[in-house]
N, C-alpha and C. Protein backbone atom coordinates (compact mmCIF):
# COMPACT_ATOMS: atom_id res chain seq x y z
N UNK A 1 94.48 141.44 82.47
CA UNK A 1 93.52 140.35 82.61
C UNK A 1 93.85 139.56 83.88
N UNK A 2 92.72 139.37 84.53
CA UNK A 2 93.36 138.52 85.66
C UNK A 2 93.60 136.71 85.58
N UNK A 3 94.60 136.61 86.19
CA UNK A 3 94.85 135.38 86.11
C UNK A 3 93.88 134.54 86.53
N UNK A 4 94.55 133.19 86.43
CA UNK A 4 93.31 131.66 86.64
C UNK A 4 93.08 131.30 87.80
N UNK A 5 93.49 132.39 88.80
CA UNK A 5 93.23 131.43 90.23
C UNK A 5 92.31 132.69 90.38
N UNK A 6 92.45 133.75 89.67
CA UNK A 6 91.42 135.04 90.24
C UNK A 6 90.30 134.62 89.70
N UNK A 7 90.41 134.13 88.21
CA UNK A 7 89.16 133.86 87.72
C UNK A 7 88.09 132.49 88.20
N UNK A 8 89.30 131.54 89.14
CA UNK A 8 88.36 131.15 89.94
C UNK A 8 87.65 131.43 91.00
N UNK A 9 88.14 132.46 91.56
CA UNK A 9 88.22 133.08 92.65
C UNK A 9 86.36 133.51 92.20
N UNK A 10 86.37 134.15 91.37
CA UNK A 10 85.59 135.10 90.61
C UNK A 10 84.35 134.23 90.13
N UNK A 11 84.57 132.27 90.60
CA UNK A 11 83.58 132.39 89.21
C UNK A 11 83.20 131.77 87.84
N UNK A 12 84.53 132.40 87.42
CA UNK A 12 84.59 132.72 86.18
C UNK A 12 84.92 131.35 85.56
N UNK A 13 86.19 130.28 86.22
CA UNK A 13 86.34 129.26 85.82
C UNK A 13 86.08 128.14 86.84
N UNK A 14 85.23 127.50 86.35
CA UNK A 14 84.75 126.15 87.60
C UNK A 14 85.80 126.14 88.33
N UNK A 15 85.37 125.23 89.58
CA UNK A 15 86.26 124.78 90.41
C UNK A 15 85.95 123.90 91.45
N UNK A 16 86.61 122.97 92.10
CA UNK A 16 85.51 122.49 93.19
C UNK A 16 86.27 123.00 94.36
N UNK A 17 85.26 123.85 95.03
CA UNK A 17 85.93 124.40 95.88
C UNK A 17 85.38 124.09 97.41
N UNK A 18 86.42 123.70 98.22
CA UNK A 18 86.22 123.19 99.43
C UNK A 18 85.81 124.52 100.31
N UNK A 19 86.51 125.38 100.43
CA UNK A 19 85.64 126.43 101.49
C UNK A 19 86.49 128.34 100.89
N UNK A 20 85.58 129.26 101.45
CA UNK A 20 86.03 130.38 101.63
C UNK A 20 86.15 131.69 102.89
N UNK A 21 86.44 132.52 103.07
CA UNK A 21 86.36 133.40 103.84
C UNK A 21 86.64 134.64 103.13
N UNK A 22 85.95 135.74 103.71
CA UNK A 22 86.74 136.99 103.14
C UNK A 22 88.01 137.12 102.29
N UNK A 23 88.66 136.78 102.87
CA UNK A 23 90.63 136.48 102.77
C UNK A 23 90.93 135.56 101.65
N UNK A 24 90.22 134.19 102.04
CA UNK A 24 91.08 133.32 101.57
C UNK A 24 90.31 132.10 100.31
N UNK A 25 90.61 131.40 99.85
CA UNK A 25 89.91 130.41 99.06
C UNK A 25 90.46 129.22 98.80
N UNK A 26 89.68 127.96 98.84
CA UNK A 26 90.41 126.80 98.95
C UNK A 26 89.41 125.83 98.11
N UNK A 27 90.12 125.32 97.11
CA UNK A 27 90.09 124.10 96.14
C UNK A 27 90.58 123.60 95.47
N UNK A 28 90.07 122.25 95.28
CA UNK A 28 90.75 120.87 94.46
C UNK A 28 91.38 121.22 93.44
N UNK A 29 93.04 120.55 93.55
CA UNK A 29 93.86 121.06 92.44
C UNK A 29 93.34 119.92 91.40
N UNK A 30 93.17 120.30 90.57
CA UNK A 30 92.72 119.11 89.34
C UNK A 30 93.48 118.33 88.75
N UNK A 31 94.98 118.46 88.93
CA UNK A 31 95.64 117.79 88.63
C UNK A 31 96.67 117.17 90.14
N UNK A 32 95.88 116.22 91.20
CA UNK A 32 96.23 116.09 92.16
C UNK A 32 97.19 115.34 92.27
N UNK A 33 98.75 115.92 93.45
CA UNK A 33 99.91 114.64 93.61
C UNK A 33 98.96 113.61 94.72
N UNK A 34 97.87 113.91 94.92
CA UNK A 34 97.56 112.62 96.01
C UNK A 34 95.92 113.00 95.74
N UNK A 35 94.81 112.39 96.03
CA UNK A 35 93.59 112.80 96.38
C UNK A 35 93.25 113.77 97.39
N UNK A 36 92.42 114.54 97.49
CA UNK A 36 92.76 115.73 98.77
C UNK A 36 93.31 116.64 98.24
N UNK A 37 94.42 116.31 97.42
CA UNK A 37 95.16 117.56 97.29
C UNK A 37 94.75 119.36 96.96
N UNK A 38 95.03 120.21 97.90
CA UNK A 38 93.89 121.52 97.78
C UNK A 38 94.82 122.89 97.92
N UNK A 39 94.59 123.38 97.16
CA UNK A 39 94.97 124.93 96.80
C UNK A 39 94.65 126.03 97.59
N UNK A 40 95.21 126.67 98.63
CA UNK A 40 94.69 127.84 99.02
C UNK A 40 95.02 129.03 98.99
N UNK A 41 94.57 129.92 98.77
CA UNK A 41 94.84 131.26 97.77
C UNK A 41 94.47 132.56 98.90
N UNK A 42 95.16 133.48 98.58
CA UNK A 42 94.21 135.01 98.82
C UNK A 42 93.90 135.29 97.95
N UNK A 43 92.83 136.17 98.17
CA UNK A 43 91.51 136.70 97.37
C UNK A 43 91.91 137.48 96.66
N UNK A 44 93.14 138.19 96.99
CA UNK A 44 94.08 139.14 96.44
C UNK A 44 94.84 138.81 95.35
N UNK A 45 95.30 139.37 94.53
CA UNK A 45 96.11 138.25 93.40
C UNK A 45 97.94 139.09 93.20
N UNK A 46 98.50 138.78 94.33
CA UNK A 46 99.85 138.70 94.37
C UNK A 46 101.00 137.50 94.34
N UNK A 47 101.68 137.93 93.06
CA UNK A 47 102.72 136.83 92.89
C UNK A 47 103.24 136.14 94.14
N UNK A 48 104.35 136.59 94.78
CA UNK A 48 104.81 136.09 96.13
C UNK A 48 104.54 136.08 97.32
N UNK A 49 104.49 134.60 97.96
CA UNK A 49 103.62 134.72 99.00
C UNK A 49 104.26 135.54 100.34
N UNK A 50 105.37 135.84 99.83
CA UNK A 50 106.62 136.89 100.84
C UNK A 50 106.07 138.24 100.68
N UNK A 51 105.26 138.58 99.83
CA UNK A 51 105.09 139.94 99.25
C UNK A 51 103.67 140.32 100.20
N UNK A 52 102.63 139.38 100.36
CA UNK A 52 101.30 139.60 100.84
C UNK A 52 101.71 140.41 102.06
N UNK A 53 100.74 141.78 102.69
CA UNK A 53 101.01 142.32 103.87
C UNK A 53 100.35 141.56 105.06
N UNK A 54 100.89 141.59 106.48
CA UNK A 54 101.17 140.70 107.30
C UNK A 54 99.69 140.09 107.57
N UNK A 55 98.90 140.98 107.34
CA UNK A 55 97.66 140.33 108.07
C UNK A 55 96.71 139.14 107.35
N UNK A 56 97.27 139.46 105.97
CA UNK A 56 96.45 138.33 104.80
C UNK A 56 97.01 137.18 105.15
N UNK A 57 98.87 137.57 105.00
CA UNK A 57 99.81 136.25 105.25
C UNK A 57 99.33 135.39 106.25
N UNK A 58 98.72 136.15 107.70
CA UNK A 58 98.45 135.35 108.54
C UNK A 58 96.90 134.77 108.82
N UNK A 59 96.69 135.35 107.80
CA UNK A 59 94.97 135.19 107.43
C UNK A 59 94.95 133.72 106.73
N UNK A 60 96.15 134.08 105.55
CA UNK A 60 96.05 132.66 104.83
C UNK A 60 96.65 131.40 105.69
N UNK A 61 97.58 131.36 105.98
CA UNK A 61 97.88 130.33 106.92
C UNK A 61 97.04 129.92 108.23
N UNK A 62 95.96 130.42 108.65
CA UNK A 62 95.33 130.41 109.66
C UNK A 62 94.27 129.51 108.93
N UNK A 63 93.48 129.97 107.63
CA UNK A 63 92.77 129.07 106.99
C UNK A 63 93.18 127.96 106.42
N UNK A 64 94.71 128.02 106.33
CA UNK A 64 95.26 126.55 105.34
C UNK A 64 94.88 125.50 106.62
N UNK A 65 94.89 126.40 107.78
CA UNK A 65 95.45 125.23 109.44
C UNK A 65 94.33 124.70 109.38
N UNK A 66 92.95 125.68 109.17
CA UNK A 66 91.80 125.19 108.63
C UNK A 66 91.29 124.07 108.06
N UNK A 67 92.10 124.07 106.72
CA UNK A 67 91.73 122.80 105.74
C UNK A 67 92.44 122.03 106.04
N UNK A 68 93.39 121.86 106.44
CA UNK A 68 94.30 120.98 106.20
C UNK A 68 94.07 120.01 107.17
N UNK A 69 93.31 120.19 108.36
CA UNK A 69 92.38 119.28 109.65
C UNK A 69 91.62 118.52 108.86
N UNK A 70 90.76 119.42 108.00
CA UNK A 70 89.50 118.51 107.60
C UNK A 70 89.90 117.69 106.73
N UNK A 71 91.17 118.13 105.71
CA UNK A 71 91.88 117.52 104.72
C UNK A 71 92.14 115.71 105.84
N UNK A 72 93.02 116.08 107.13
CA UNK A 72 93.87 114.77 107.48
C UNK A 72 92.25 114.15 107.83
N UNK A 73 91.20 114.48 108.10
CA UNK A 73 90.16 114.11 109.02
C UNK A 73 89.37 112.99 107.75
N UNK A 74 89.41 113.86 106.58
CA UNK A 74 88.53 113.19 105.32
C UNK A 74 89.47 111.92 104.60
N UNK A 75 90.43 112.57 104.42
CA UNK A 75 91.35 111.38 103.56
C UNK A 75 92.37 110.47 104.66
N UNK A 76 92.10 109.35 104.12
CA UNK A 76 93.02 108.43 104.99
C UNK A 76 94.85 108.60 104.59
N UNK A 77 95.16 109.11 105.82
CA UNK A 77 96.86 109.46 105.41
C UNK A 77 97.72 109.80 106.56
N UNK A 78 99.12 109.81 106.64
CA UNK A 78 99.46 109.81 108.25
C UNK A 78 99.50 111.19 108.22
N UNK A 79 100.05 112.22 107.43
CA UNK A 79 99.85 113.61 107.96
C UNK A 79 99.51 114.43 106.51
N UNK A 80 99.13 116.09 106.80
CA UNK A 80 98.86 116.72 105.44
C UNK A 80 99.85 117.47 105.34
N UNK A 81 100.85 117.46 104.19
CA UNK A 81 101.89 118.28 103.86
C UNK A 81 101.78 119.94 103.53
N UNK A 82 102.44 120.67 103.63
CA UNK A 82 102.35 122.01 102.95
C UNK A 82 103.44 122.39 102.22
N UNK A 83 103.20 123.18 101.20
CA UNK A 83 104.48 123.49 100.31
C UNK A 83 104.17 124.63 99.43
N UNK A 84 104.66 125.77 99.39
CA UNK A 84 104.41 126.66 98.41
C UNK A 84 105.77 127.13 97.74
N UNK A 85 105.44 126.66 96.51
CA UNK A 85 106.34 126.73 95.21
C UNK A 85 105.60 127.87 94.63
N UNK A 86 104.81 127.98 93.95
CA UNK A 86 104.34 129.21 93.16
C UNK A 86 105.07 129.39 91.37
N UNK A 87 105.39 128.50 90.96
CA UNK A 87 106.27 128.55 89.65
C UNK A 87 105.44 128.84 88.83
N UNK A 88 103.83 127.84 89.03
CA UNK A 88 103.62 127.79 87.77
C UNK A 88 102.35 128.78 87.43
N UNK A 89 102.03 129.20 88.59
CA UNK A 89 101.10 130.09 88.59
C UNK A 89 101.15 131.79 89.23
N UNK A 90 101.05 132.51 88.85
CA UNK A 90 101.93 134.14 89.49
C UNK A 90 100.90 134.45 90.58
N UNK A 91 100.40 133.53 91.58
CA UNK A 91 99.44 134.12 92.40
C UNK A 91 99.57 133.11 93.53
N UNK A 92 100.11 133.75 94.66
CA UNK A 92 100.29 133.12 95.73
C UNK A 92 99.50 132.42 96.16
N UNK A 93 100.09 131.14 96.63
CA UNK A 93 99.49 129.76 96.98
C UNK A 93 100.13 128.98 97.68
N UNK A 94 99.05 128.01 98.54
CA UNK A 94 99.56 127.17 99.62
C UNK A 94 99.33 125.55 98.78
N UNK A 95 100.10 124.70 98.93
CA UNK A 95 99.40 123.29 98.27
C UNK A 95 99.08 122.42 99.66
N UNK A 96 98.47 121.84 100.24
CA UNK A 96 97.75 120.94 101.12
C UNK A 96 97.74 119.50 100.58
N UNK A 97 98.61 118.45 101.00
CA UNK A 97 98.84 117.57 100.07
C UNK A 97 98.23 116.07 101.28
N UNK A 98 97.66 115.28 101.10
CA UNK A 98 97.70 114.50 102.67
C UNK A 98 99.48 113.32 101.99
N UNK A 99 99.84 113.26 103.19
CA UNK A 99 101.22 112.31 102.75
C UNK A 99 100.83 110.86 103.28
N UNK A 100 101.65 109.98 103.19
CA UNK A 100 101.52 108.43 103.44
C UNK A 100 103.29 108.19 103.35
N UNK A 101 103.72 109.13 102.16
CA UNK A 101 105.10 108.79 102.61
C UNK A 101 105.70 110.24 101.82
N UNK A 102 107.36 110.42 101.87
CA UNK A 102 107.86 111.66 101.27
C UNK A 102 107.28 112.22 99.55
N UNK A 103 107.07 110.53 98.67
CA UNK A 103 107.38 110.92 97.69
C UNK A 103 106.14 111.46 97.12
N UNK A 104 105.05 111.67 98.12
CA UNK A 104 103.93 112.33 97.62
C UNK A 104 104.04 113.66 97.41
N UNK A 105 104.51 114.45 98.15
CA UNK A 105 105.12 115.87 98.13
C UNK A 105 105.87 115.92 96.53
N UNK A 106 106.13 115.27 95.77
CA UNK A 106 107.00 115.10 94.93
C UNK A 106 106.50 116.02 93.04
N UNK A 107 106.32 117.15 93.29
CA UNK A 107 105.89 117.71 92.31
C UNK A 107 106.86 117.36 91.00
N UNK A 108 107.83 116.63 90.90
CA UNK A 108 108.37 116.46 89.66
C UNK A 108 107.54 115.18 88.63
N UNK A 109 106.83 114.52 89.43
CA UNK A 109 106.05 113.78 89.09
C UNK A 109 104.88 113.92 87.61
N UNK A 110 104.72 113.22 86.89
CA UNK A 110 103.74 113.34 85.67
C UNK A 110 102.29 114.52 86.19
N UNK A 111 101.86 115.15 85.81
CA UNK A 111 100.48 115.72 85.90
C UNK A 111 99.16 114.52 85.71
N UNK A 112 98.04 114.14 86.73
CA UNK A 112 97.62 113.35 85.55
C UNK A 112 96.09 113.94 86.38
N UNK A 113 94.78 114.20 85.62
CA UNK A 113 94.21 114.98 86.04
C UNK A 113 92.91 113.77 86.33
N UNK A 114 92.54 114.42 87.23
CA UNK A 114 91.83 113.28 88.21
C UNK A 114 90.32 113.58 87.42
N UNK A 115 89.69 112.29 87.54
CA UNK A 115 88.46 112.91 86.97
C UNK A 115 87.14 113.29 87.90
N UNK A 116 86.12 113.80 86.95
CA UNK A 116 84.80 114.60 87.65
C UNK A 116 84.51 114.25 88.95
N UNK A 117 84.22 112.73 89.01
CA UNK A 117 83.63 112.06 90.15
C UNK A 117 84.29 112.02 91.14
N UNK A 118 85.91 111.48 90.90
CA UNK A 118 87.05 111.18 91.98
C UNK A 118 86.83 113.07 93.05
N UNK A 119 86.49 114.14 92.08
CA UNK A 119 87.18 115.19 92.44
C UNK A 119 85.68 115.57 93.59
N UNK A 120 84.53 115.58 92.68
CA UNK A 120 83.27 115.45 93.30
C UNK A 120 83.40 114.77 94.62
N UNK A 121 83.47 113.69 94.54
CA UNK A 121 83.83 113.15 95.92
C UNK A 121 84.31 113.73 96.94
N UNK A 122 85.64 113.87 96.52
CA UNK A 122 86.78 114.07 97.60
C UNK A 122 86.03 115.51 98.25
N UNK A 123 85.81 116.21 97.40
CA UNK A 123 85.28 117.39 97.61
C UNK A 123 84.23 117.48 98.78
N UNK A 124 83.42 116.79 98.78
CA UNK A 124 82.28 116.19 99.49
C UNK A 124 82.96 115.70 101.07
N UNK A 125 83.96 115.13 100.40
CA UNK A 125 84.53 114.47 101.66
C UNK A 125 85.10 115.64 102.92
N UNK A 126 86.05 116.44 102.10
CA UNK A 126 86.33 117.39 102.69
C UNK A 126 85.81 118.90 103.35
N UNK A 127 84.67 118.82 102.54
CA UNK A 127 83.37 119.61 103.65
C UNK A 127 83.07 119.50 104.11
N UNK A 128 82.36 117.99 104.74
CA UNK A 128 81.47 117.41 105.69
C UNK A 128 82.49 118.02 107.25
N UNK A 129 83.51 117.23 106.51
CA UNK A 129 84.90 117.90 107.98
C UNK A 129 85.02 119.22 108.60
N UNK A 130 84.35 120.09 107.60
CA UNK A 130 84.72 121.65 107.90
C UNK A 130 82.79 121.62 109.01
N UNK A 131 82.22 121.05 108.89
CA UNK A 131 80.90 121.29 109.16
C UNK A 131 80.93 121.58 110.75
């Protein structure tokens, strides 16, 4: 069965999703360490992002460089962080976080899941940028 980032990938489970390409896919983590905060994936569904062959790897990072402009451009913040942990999900991923200070990066932090509108928004916000 494929996992939850394929089945968004797919579709299958909502999502608000800021943009795609062949390669790659990017949207709102729902349970955000900051507003903005955005997920970007290959289309492909491999555990480690060490494992992807070279051209996706550089496929995906080429699109994170992507969002992560429109990310600093939409949300007010001094820069957009990157970090890929991958623990909790077996499908390689970039997190796009905008910072203001270190402890935003700070995934040990409570989960607390942002709601419809906040996410609607931001979402909104961060397309206009890609335009």
């Amino acid at each position: 069965m494929p996992g939850i980032f394929a089945q968004i990938i797919a579709g299958q489970i909502p999502s608000y999703k800021i943009a795609e390409n062949e390669t790659c896919f990017a949207f709102l983590d729902v349970f955000p360490l900051a507003p903005g905060h955005t997920l970007v994936v290959p289309k492909i569904e491999v555990d480690n992002i060490h494992e992807l062959d070279t051209e996706t790897h550089a496929a995906l990072f080429a699109f994170s460089k992507q969002i992560a402009r429109a990310i600093g451009k939409a949300i007010p913040c001094k820069k957009v962080g990157m970090a890929v942990v991958g623990l909790e999900v077996p499908h390689a991923h970039i997190h796009l976080v905008p910072l203001n200070q270190v402890a935003d990066l700070d995934f040990s932090k409570p989960k607390v899941k942002a709601s419809d509108e906040s996410l609607m928004h931001v979402q909104k916000l961060i397309q206009a940028e890609l335009l």
